[in-house]
Every structure is written in structure tokens, then in C-alpha cells.
PDB file of N, CA and C in Angstrom:
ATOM      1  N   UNK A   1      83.488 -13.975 -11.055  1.00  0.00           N
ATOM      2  CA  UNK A   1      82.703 -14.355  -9.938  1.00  0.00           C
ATOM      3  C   UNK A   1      82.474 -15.860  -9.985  1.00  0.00           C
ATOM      4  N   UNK A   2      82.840 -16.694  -8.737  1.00  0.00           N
ATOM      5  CA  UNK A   2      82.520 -18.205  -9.229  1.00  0.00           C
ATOM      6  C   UNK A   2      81.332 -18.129  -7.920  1.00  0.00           C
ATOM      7  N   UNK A   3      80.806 -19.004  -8.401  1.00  0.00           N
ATOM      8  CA  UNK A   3      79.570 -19.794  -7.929  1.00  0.00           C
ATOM      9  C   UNK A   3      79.676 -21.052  -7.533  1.00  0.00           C
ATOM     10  N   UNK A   4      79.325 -21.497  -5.952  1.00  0.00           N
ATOM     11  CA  UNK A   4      79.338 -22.951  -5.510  1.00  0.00           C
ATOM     12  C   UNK A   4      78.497 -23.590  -5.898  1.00  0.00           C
ATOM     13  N   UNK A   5      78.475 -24.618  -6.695  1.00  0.00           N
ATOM     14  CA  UNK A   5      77.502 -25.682  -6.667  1.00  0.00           C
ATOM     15  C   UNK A   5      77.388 -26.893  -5.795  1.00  0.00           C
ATOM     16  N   UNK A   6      76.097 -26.827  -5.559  1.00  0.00           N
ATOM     17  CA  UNK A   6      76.176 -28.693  -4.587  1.00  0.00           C
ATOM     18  C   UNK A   6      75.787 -29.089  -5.430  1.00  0.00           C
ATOM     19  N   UNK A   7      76.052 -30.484  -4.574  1.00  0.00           N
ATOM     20  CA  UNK A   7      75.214 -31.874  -5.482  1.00  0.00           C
ATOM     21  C   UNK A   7      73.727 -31.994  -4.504  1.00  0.00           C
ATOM     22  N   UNK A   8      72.894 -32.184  -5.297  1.00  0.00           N
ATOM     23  CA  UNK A   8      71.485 -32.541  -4.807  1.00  0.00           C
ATOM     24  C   UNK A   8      71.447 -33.777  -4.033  1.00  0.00           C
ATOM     25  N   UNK A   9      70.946 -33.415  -2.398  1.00  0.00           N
ATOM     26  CA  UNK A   9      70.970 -34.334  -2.010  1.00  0.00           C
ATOM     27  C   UNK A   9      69.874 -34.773  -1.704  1.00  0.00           C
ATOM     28  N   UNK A  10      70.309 -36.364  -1.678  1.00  0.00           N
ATOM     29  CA  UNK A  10      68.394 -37.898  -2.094  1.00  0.00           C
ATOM     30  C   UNK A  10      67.938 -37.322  -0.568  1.00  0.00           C
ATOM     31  N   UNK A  11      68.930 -37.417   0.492  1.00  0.00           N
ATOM     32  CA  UNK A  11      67.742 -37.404   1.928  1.00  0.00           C
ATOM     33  C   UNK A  11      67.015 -36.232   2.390  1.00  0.00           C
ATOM     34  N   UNK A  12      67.138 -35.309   2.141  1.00  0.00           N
ATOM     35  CA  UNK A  12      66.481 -33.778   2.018  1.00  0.00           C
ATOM     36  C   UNK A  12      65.406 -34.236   1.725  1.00  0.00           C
ATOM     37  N   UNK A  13      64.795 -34.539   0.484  1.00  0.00           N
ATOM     38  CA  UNK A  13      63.444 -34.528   0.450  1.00  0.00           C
ATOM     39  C   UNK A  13      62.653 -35.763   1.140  1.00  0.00           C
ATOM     40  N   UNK A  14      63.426 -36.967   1.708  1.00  0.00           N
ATOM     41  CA  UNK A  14      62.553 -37.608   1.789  1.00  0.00           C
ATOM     42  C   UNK A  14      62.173 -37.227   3.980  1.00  0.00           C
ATOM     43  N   UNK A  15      63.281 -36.521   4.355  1.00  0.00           N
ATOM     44  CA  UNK A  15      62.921 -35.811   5.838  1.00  0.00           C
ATOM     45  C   UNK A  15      61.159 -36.036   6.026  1.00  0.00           C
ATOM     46  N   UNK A  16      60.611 -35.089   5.337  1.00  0.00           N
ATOM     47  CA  UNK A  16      59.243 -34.608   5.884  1.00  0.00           C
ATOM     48  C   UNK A  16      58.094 -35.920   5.198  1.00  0.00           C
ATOM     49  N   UNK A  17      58.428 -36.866   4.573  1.00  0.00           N
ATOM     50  CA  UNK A  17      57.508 -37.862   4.420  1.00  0.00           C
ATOM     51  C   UNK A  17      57.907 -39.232   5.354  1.00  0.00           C
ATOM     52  N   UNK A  18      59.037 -39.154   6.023  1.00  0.00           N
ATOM     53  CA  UNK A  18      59.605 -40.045   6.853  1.00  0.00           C
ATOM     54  C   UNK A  18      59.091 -39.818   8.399  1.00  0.00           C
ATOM     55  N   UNK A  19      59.005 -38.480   8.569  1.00  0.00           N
ATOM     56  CA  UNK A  19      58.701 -38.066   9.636  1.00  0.00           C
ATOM     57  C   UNK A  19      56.939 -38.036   9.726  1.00  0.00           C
ATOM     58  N   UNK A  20      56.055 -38.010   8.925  1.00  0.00           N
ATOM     59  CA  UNK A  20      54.989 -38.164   8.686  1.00  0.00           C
ATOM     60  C   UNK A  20      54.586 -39.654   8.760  1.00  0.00           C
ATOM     61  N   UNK A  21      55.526 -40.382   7.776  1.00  0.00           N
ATOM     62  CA  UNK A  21      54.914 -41.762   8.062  1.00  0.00           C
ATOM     63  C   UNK A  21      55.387 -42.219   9.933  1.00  0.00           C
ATOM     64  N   UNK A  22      56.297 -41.788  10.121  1.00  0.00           N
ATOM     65  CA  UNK A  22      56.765 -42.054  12.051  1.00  0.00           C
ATOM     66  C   UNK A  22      55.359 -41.736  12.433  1.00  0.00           C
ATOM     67  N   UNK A  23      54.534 -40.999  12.579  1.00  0.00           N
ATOM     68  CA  UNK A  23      53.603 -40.185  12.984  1.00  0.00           C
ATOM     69  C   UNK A  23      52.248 -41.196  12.790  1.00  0.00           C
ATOM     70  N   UNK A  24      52.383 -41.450  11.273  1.00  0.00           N
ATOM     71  CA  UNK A  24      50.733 -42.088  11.056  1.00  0.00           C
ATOM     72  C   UNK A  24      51.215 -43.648  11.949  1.00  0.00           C
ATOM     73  N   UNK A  25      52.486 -44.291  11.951  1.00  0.00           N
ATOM     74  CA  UNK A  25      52.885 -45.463  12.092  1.00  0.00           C
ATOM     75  C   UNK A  25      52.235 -45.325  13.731  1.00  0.00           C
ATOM     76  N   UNK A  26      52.463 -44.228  14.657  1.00  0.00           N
ATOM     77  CA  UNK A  26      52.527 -44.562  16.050  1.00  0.00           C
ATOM     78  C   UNK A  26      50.993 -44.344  16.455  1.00  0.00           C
ATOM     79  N   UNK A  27      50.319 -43.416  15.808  1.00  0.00           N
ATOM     80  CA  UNK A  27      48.716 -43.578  15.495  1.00  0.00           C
ATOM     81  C   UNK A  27      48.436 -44.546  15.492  1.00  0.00           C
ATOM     82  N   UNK A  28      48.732 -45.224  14.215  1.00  0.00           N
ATOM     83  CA  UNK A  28      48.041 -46.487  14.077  1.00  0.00           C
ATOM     84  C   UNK A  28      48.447 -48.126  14.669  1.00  0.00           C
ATOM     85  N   UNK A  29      49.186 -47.461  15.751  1.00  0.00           N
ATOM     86  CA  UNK A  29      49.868 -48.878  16.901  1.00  0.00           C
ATOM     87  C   UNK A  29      49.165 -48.261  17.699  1.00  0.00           C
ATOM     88  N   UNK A  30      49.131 -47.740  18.248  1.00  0.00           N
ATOM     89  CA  UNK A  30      48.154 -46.935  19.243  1.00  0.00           C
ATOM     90  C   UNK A  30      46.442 -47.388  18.852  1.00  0.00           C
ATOM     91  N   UNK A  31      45.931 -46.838  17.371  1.00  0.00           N
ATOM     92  CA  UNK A  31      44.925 -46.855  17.392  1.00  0.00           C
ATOM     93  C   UNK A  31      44.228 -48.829  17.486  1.00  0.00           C
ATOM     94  N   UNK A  32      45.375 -49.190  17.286  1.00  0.00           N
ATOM     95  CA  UNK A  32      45.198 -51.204  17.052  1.00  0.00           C
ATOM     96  C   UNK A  32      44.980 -51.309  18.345  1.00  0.00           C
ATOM     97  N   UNK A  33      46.333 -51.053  18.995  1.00  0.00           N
ATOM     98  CA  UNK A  33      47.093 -51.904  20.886  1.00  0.00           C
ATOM     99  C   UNK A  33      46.831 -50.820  21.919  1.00  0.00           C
ATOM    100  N   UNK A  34      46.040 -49.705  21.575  1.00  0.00           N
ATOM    101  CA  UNK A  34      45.929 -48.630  22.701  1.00  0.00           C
ATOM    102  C   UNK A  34      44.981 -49.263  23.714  1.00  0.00           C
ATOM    103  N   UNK A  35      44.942 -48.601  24.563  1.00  0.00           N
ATOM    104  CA  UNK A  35      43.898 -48.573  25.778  1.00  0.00           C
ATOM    105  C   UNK A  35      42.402 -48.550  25.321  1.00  0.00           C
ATOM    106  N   UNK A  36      42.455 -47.760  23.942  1.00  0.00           N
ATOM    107  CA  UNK A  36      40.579 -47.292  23.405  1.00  0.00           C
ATOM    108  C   UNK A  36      41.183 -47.866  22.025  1.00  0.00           C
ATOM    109  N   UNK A  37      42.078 -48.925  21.976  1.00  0.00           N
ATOM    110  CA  UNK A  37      41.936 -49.851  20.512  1.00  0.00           C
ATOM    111  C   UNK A  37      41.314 -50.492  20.388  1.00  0.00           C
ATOM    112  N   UNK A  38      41.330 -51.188  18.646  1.00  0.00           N
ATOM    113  CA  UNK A  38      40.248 -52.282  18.329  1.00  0.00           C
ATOM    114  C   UNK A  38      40.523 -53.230  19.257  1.00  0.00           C
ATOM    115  N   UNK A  39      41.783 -53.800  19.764  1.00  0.00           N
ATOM    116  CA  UNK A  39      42.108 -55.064  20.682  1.00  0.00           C
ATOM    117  C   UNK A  39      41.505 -54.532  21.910  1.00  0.00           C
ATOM    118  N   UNK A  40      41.774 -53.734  22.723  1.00  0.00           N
ATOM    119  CA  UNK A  40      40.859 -53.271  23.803  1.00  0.00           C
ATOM    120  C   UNK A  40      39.176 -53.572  23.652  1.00  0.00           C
ATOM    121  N   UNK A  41      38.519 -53.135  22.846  1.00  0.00           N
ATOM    122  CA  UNK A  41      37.363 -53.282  22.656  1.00  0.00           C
ATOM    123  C   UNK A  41      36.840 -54.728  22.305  1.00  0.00           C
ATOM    124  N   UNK A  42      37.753 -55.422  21.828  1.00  0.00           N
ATOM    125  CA  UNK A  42      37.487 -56.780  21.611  1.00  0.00           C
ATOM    126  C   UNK A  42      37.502 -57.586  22.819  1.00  0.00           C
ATOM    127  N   UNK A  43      38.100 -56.746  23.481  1.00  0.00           N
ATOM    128  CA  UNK A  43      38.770 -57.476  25.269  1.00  0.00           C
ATOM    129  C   UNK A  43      37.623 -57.462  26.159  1.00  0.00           C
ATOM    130  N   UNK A  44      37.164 -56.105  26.095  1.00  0.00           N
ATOM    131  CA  UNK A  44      35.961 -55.568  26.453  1.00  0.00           C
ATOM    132  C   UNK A  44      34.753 -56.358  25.896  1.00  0.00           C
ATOM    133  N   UNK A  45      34.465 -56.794  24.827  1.00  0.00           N
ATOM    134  CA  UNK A  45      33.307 -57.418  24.563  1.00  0.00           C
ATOM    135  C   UNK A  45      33.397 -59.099  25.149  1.00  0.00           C
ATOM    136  N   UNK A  46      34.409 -59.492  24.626  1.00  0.00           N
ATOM    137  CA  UNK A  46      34.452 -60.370  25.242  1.00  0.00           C
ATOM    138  C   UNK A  46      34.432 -60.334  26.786  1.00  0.00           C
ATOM    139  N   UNK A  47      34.676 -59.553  27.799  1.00  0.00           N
ATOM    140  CA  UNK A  47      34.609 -59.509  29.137  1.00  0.00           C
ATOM    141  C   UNK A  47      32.920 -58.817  29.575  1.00  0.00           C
ATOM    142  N   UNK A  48      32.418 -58.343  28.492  1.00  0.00           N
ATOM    143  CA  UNK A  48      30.987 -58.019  28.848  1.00  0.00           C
ATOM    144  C   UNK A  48      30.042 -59.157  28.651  1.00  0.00           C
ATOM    145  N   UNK A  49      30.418 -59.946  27.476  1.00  0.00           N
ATOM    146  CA  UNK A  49      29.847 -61.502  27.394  1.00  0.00           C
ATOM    147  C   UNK A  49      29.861 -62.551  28.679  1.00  0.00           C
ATOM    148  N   UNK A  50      30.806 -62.358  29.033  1.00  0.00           N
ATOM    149  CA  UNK A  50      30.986 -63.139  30.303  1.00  0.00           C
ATOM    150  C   UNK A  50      30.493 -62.516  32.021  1.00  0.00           C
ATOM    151  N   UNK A  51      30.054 -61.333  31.980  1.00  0.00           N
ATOM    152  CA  UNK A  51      29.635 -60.909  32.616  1.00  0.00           C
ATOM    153  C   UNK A  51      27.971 -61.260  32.621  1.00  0.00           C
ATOM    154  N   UNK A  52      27.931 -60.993  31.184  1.00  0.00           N
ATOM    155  CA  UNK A  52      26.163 -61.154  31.361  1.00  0.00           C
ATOM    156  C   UNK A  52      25.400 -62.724  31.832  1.00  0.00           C
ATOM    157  N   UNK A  53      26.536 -63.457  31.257  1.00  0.00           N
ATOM    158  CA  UNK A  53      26.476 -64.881  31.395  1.00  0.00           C
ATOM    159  C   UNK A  53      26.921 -64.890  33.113  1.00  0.00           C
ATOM    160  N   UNK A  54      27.241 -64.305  33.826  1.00  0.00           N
ATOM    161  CA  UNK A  54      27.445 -64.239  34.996  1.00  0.00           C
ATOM    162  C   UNK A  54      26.274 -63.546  35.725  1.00  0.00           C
ATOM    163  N   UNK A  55      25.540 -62.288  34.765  1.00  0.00           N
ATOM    164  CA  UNK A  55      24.486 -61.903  35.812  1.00  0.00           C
ATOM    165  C   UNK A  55      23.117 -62.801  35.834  1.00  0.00           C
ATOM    166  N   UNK A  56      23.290 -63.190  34.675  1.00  0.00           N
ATOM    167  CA  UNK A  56      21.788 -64.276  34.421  1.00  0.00           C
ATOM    168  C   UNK A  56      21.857 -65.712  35.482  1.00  0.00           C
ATOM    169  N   UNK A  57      23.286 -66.021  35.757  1.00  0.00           N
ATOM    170  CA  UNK A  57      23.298 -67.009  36.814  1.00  0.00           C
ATOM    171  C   UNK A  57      23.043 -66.510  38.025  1.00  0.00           C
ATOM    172  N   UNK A  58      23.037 -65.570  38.519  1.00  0.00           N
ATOM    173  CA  UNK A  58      22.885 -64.781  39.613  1.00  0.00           C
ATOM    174  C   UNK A  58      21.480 -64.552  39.925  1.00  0.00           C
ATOM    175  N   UNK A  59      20.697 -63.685  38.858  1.00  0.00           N
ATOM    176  CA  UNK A  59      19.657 -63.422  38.792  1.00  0.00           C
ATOM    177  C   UNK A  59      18.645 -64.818  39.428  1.00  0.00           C
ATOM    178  N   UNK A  60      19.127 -65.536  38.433  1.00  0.00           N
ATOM    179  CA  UNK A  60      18.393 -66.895  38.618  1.00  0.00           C
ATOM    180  C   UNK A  60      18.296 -67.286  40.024  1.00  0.00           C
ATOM    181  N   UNK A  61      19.598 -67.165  40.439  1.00  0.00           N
ATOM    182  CA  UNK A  61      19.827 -67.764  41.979  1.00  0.00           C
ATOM    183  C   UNK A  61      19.089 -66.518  43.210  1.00  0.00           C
ATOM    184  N   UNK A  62      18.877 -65.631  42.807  1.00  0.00           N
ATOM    185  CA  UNK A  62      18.503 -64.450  42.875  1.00  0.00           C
ATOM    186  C   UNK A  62      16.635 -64.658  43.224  1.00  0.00           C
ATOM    187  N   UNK A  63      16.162 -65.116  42.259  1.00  0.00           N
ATOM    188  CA  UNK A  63      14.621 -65.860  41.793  1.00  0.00           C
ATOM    189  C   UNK A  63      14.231 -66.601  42.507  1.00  0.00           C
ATOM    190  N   UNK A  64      15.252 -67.626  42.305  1.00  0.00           N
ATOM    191  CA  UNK A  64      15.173 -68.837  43.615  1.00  0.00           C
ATOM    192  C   UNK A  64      14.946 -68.767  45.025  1.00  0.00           C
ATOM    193  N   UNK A  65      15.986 -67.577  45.635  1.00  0.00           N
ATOM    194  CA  UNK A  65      15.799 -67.281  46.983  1.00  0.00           C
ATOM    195  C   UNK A  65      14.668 -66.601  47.359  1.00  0.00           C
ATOM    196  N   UNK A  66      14.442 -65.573  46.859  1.00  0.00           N
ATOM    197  CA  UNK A  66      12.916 -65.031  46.350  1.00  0.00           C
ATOM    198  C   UNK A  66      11.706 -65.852  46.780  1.00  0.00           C
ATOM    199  N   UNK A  67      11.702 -66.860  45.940  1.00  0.00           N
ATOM    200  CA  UNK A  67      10.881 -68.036  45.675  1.00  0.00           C
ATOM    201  C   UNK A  67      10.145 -68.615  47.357  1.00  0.00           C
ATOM    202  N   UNK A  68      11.924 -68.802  47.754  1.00  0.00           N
ATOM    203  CA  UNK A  68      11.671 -69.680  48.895  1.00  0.00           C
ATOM    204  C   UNK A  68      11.184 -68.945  50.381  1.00  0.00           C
ATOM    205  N   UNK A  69      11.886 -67.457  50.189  1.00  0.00           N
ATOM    206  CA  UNK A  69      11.493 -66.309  51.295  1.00  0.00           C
ATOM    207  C   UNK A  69      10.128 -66.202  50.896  1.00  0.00           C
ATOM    208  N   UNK A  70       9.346 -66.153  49.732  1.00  0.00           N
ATOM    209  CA  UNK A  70       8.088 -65.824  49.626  1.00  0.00           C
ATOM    210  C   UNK A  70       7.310 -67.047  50.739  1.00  0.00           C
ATOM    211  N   UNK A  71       7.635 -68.004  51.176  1.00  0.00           N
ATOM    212  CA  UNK A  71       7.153 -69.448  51.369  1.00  0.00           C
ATOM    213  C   UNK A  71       6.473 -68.723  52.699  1.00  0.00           C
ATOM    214  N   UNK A  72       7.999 -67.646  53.322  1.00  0.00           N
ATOM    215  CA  UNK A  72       8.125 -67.560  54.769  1.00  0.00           C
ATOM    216  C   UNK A  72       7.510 -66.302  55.556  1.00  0.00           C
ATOM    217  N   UNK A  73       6.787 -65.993  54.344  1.00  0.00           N
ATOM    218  CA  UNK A  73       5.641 -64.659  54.919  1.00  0.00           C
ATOM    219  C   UNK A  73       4.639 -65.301  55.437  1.00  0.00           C
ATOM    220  N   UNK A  74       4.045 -64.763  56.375  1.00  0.00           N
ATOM    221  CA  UNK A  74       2.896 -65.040  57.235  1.00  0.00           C
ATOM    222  C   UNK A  74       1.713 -65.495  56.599  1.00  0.00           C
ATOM    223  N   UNK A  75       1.405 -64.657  55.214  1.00  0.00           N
ATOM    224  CA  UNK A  75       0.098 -65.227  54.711  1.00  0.00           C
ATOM    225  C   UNK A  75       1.039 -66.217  53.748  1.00  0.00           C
ATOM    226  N   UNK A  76       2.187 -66.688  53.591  1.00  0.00           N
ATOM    227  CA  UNK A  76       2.236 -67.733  52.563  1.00  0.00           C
ATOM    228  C   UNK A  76       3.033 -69.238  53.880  1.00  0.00           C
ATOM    229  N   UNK A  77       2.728 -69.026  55.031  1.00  0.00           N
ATOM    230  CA  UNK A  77       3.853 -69.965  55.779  1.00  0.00           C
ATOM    231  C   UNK A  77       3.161 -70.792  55.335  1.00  0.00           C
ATOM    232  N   UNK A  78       3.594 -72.124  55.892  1.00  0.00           N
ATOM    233  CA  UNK A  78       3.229 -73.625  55.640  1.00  0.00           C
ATOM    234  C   UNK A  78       4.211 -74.277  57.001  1.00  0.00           C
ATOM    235  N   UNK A  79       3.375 -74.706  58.189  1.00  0.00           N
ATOM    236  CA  UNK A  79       4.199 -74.707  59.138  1.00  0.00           C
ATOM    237  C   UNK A  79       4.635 -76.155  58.809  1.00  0.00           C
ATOM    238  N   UNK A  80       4.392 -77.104  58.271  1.00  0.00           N
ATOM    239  CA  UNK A  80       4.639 -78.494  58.411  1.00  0.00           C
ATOM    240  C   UNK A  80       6.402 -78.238  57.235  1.00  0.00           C
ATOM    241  N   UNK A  81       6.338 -77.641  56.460  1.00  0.00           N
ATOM    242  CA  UNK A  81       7.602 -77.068  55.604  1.00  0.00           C
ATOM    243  C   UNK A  81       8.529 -76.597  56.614  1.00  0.00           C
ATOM    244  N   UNK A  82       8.137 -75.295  57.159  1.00  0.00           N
ATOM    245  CA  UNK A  82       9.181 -75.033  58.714  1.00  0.00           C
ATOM    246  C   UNK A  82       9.366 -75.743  59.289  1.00  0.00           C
ATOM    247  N   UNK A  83       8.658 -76.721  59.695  1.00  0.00           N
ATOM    248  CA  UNK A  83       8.895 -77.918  60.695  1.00  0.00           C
ATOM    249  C   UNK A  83      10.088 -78.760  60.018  1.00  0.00           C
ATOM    250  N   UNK A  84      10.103 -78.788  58.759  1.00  0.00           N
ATOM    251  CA  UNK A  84      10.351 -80.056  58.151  1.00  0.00           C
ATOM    252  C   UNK A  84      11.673 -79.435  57.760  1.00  0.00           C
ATOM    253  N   UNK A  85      12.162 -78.406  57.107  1.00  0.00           N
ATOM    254  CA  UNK A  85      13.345 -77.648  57.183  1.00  0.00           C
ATOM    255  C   UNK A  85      13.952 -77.151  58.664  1.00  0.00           C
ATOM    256  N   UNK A  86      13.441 -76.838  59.448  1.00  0.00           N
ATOM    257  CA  UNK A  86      13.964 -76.744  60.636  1.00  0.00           C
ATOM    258  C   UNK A  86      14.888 -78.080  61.055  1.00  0.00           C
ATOM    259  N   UNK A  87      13.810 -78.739  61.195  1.00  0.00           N
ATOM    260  CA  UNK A  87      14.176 -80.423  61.857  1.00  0.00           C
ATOM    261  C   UNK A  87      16.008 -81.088  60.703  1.00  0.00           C
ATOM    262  N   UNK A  88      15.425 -80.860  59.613  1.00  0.00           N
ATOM    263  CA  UNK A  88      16.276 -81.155  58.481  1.00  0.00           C
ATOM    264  C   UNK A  88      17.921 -80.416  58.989  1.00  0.00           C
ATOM    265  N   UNK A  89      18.023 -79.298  59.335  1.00  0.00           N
ATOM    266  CA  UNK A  89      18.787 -77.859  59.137  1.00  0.00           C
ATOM    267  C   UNK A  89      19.813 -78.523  60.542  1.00  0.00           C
ATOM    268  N   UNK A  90      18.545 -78.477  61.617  1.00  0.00           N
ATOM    269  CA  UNK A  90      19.322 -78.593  62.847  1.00  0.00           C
ATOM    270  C   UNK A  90      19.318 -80.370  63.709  1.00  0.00           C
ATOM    271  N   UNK A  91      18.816 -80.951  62.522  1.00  0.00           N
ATOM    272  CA  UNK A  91      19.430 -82.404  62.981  1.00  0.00           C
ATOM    273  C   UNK A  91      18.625 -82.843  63.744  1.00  0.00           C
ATOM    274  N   UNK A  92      17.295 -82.757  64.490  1.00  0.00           N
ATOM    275  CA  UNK A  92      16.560 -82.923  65.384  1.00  0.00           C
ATOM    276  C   UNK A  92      15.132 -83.638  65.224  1.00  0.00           C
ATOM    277  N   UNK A  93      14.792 -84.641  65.946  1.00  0.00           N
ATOM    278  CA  UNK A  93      13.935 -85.308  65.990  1.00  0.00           C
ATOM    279  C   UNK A  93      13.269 -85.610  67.081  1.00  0.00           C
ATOM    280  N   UNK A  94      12.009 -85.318  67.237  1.00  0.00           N
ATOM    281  CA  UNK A  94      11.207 -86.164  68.736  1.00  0.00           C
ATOM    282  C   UNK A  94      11.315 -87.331  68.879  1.00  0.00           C
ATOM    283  N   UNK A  95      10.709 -87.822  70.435  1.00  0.00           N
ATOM    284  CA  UNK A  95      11.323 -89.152  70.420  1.00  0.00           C
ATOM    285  C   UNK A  95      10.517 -90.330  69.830  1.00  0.00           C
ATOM    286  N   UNK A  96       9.200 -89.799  69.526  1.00  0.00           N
ATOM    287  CA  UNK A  96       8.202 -90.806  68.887  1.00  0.00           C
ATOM    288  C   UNK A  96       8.187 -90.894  67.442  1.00  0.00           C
ATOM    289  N   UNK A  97       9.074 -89.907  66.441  1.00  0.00           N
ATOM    290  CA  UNK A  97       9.538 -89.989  65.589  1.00  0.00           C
ATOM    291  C   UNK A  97      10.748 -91.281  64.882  1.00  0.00           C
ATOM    292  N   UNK A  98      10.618 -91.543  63.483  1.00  0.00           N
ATOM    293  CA  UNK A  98      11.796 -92.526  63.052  1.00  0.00           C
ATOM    294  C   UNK A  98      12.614 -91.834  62.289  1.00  0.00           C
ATOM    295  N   UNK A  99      13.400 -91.433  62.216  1.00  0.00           N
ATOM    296  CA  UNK A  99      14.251 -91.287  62.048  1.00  0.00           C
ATOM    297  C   UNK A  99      15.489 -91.920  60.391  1.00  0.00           C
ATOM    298  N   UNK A 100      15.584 -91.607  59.062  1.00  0.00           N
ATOM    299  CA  UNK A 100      15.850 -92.291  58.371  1.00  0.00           C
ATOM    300  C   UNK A 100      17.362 -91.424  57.857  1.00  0.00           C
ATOM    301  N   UNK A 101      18.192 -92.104  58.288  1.00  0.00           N
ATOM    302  CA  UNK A 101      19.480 -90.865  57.487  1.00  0.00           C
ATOM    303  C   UNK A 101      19.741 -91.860  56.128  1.00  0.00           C
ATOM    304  N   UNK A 102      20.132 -90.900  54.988  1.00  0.00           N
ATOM    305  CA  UNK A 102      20.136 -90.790  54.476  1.00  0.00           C
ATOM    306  C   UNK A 102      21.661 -90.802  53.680  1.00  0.00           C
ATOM    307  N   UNK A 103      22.679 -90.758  54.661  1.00  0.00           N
ATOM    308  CA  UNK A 103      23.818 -91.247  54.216  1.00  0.00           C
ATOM    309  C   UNK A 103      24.476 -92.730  54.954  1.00  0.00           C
ATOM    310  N   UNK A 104      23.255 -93.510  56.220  1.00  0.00           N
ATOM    311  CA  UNK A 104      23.806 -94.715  56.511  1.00  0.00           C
ATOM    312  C   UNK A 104      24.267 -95.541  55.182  1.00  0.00           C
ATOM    313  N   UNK A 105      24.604 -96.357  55.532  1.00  0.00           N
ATOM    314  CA  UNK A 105      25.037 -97.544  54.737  1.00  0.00           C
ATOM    315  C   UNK A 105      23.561 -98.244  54.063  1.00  0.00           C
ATOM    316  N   UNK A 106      23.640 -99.061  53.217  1.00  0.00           N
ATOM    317  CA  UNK A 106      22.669 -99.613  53.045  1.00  0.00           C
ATOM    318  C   UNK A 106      22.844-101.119  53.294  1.00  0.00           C
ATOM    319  N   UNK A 107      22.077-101.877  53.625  1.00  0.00           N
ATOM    320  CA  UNK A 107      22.236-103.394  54.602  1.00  0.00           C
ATOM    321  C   UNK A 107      23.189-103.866  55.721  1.00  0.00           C
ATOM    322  N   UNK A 108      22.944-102.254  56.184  1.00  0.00           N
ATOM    323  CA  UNK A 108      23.988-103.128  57.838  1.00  0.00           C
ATOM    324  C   UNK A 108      23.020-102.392  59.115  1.00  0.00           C
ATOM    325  N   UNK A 109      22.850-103.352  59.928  1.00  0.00           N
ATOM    326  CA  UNK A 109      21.951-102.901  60.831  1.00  0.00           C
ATOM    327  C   UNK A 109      22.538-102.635  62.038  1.00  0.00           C
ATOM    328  N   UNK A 110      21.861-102.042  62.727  1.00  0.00           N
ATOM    329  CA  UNK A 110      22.807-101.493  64.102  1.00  0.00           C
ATOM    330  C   UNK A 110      21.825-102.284  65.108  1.00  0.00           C
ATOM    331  N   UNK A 111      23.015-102.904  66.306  1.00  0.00           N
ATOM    332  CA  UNK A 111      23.059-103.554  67.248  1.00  0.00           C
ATOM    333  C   UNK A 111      22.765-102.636  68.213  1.00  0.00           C
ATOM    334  N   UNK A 112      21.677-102.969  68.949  1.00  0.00           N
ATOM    335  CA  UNK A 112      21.469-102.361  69.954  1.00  0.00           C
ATOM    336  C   UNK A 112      21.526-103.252  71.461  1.00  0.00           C
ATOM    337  N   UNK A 113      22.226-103.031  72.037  1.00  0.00           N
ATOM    338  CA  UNK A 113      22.679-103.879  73.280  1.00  0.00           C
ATOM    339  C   UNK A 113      22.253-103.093  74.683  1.00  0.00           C
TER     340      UNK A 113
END
């Protein structure tokens, strides 16, 4: 009776630790560069930093307008302020009024003929 022998072969055993490390390898590219990776989350913090620094400028400007609508309630008006923003807004002056702009020239006088 003869008997076949093989020769032992090297890549047989290393199959199922090759295929395991494929596995942890694409995990852990995934778990780095994924969508819910550490780089994602770093992306994310940094884009929440800049947001907040964006709502606090807002807010502020936010405060401000606030500020100035409070002026324009009935128990807080100040009509000489309306007057004075109005006039300012829409360019307008009475005629017994002077008049000073504010972007003429400075030392040239106007000829009146």
C-alpha cells in the first residue's frame, strides 16, 4: 500500500491571519478617515469653534438692535433722536436750519452767484 505525501505548505496557515489583519486594517482606515472618525470629529470641532465665534458676533449685533428698537417704544421715544435720525437717514433739512455735510471738502467755499 503506498501512501502520498505532501510537502507542507508556508501559505495555508498564514490564509486566516492575513485575512484578519485585511479586516482590522479596513476598520481601522475607516475608524481614522470615516465619516464618524477621529479626523471627522476634529473637522467637526473645529467647525463648531467657528460657529460659536460666529454666534457671539451675531448675538452682539443682535443686543445692539435691541438696544436701539428699545429707544423706539412709546414710553422710551425721544422725539429730538427721531428727528435727528430721520433728518440724518433721508437727507432733509428746514429752511431755517444750517446745514453741515460732513464729507465736503475742507477749505473750499462755495460761490453763490
Amino acid at each position: 500500500m503506498s501512501t502520498r505525501q505532501r510537502k507542507k505548505s508556508y501559505i495555508r496557515p498564514l490564509i486566516v491571519p492575513v485575512i484578519a489583519l485585511g479586516f482590522s486594517g479596513y476598520f481601522a482606515w475607516h475608524g481614522w478617515h470615516g465619516s464618524f472618525g477621529i479626523e471627522a470629529r476634529r473637522q467637526l470641532a473645529v467647525e463648531a469653534e467657528r460657529l460659536d465665534g460666529e454666534l457671539d458676533k451675531v448675538k452682539s449685533e443682535r443686543r445692539t438692535i435691541e438696544r436701539r428698537v428699545a429707544l423706539l417704544r412709546a414710553a422710551n421715544l425721544e422725539s429730538d433722536m427721531l428727528d435727528e435720525r430721520a433728518r440724518e437717514i433721508l437727507g432733509f433739512a428746514n429752511s431755517n436750519e444750517v446745514a453741515i455735510v460732513a464729507t465736503a471738502p475742507i477749505g473750499r467755499t462755495i460761490n453763490r452767484n
